[in-house]
C-alpha atoms as a PDB file:
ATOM      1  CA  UNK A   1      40.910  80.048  56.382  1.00  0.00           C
ATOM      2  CA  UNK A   2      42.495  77.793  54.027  1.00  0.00           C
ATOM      3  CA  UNK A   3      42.608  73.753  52.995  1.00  0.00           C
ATOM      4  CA  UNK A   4      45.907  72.995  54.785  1.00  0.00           C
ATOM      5  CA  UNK A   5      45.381  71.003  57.803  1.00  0.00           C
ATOM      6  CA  UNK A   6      47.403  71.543  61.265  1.00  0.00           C
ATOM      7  CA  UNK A   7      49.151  68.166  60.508  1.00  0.00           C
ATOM      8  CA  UNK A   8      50.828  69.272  57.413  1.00  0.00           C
ATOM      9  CA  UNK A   9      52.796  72.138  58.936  1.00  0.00           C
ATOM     10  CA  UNK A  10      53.600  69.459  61.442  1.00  0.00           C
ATOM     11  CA  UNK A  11      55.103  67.235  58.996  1.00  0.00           C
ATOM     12  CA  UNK A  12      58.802  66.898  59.079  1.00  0.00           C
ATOM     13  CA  UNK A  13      58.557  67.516  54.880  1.00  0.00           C
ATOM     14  CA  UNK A  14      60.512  71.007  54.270  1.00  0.00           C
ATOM     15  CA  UNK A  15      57.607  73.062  53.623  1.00  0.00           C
ATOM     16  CA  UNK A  16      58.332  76.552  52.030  1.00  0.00           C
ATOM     17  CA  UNK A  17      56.002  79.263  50.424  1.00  0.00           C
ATOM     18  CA  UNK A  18      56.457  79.256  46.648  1.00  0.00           C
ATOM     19  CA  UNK A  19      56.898  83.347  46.535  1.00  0.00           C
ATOM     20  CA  UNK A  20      60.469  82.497  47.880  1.00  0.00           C
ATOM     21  CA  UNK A  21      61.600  79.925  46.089  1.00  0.00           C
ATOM     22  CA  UNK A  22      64.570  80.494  43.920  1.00  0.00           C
ATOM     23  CA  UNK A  23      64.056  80.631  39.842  1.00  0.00           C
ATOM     24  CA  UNK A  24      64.389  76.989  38.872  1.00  0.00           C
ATOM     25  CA  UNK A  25      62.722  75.461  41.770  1.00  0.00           C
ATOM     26  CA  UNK A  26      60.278  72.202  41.459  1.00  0.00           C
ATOM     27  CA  UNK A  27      57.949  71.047  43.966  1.00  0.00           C
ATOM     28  CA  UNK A  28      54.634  69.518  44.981  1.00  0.00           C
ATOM     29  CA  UNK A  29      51.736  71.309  46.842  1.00  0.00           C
ATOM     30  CA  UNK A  30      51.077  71.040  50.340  1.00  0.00           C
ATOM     31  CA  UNK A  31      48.476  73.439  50.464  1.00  0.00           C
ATOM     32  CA  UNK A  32      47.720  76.874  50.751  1.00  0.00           C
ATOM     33  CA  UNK A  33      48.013  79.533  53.885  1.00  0.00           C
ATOM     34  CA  UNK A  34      46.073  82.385  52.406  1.00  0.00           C
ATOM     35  CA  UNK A  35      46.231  85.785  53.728  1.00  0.00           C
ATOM     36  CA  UNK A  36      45.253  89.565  52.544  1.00  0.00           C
ATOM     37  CA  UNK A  37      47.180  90.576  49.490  1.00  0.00           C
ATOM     38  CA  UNK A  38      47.129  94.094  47.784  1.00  0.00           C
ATOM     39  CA  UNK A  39      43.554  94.465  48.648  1.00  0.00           C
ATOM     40  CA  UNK A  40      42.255  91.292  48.562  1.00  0.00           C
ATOM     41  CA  UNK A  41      40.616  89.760  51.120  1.00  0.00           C
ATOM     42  CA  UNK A  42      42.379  86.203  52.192  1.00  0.00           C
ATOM     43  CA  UNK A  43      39.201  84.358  50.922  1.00  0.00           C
ATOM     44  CA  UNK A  44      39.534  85.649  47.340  1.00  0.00           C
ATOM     45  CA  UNK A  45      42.777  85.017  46.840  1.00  0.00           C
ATOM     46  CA  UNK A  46      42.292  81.306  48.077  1.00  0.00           C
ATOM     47  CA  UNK A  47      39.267  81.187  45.676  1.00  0.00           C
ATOM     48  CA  UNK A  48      41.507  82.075  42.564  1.00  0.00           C
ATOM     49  CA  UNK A  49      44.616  80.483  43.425  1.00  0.00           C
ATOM     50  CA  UNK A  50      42.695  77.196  43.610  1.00  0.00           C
ATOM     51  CA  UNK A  51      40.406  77.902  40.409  1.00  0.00           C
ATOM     52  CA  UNK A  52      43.963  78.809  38.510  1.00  0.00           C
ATOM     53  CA  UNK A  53      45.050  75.181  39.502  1.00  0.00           C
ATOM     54  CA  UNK A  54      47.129  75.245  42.796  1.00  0.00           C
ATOM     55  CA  UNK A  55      45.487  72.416  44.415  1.00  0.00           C
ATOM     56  CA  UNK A  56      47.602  69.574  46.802  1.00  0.00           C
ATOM     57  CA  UNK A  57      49.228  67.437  44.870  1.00  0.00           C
ATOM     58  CA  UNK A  58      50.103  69.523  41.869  1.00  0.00           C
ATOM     59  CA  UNK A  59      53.453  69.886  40.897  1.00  0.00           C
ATOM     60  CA  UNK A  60      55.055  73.447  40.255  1.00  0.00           C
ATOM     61  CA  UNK A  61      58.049  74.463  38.626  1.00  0.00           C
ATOM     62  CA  UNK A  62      59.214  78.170  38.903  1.00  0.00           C
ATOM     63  CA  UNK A  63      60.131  79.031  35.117  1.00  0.00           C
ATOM     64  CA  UNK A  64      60.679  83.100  35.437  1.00  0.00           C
ATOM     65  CA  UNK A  65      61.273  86.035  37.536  1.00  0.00           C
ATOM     66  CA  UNK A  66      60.943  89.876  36.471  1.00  0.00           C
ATOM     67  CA  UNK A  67      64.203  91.648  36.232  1.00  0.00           C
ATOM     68  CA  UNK A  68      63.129  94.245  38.655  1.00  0.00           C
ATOM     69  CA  UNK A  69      62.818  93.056  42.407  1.00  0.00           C
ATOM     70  CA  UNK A  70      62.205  89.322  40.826  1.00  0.00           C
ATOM     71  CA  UNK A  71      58.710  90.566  40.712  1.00  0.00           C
ATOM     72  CA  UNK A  72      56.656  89.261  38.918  1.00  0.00           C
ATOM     73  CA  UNK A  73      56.957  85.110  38.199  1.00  0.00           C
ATOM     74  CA  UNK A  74      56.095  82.289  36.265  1.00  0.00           C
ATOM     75  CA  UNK A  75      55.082  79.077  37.439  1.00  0.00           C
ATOM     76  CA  UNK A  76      54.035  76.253  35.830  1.00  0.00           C
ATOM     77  CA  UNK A  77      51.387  74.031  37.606  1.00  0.00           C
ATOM     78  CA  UNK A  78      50.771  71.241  36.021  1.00  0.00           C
ATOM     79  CA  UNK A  79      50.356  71.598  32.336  1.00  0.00           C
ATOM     80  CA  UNK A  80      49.578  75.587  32.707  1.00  0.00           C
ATOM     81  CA  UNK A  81      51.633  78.034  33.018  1.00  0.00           C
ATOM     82  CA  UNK A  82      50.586  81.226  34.862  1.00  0.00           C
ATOM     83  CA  UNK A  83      51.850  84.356  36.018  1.00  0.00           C
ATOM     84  CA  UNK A  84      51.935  85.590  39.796  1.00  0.00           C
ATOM     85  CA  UNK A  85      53.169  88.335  42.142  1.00  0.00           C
ATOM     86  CA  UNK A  86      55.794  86.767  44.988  1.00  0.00           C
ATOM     87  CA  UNK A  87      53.488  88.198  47.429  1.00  0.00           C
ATOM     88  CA  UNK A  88      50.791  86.269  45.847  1.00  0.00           C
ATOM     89  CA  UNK A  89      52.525  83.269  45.047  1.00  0.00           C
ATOM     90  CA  UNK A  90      53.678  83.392  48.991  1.00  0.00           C
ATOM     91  CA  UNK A  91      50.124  81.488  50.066  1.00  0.00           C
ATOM     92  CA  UNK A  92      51.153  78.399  47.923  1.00  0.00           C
ATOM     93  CA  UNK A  93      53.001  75.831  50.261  1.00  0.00           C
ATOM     94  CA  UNK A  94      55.073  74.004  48.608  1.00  0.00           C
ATOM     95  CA  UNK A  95      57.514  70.764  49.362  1.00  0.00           C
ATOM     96  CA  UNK A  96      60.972  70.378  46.714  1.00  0.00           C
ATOM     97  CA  UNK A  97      60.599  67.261  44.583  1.00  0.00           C
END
């Protein structure tokens, strides 16, 4: 299903999913929950999300939203910076920094 382990969601970290995070927001990655998403399958989208860098321990900044429905947004991981749908971005667990 995904990298995240049982004992991270048990954590008592505030653990969000970065597709609702406000504009603005920094954090570290906890992992990912991946699940179907505008026709892909949950595996695919885990396979690109980690090839595009969002891999535990990154940190991610939320740079941009779209104008329209805050859809879609820019993230920074890392050094990159990379463009996702919130629905997308929603499988990338995420702790504040």
């Amino acid at each position: 299903m995904s990298f995240i382990a049982d004992t991270v969601l048990a954590e008592p970290f505030a653990v969000l999913d970065l597709g609702a995070a406000p504009q603005g927001f920094r954090g570290r990655i906890r992992g990912l929950r991946a699940f179907a998403s505008g026709g892909l399958p949950a595996e695919e989208l885990e396979r690109r999300l980690l090839e595009l860098g969002f891999v535990e321990g990154a940190e991610v900044e939320l740079l941009h939203q779209g104008l329209f429905g805050r859809d879609p947004i820019a993230i920074r991981v890392d050094s990159a910076t990379i463009a996702l749908r919130r629905r997308e971005a929603a499988a990338v667990l995420v702790e504040p920094i």
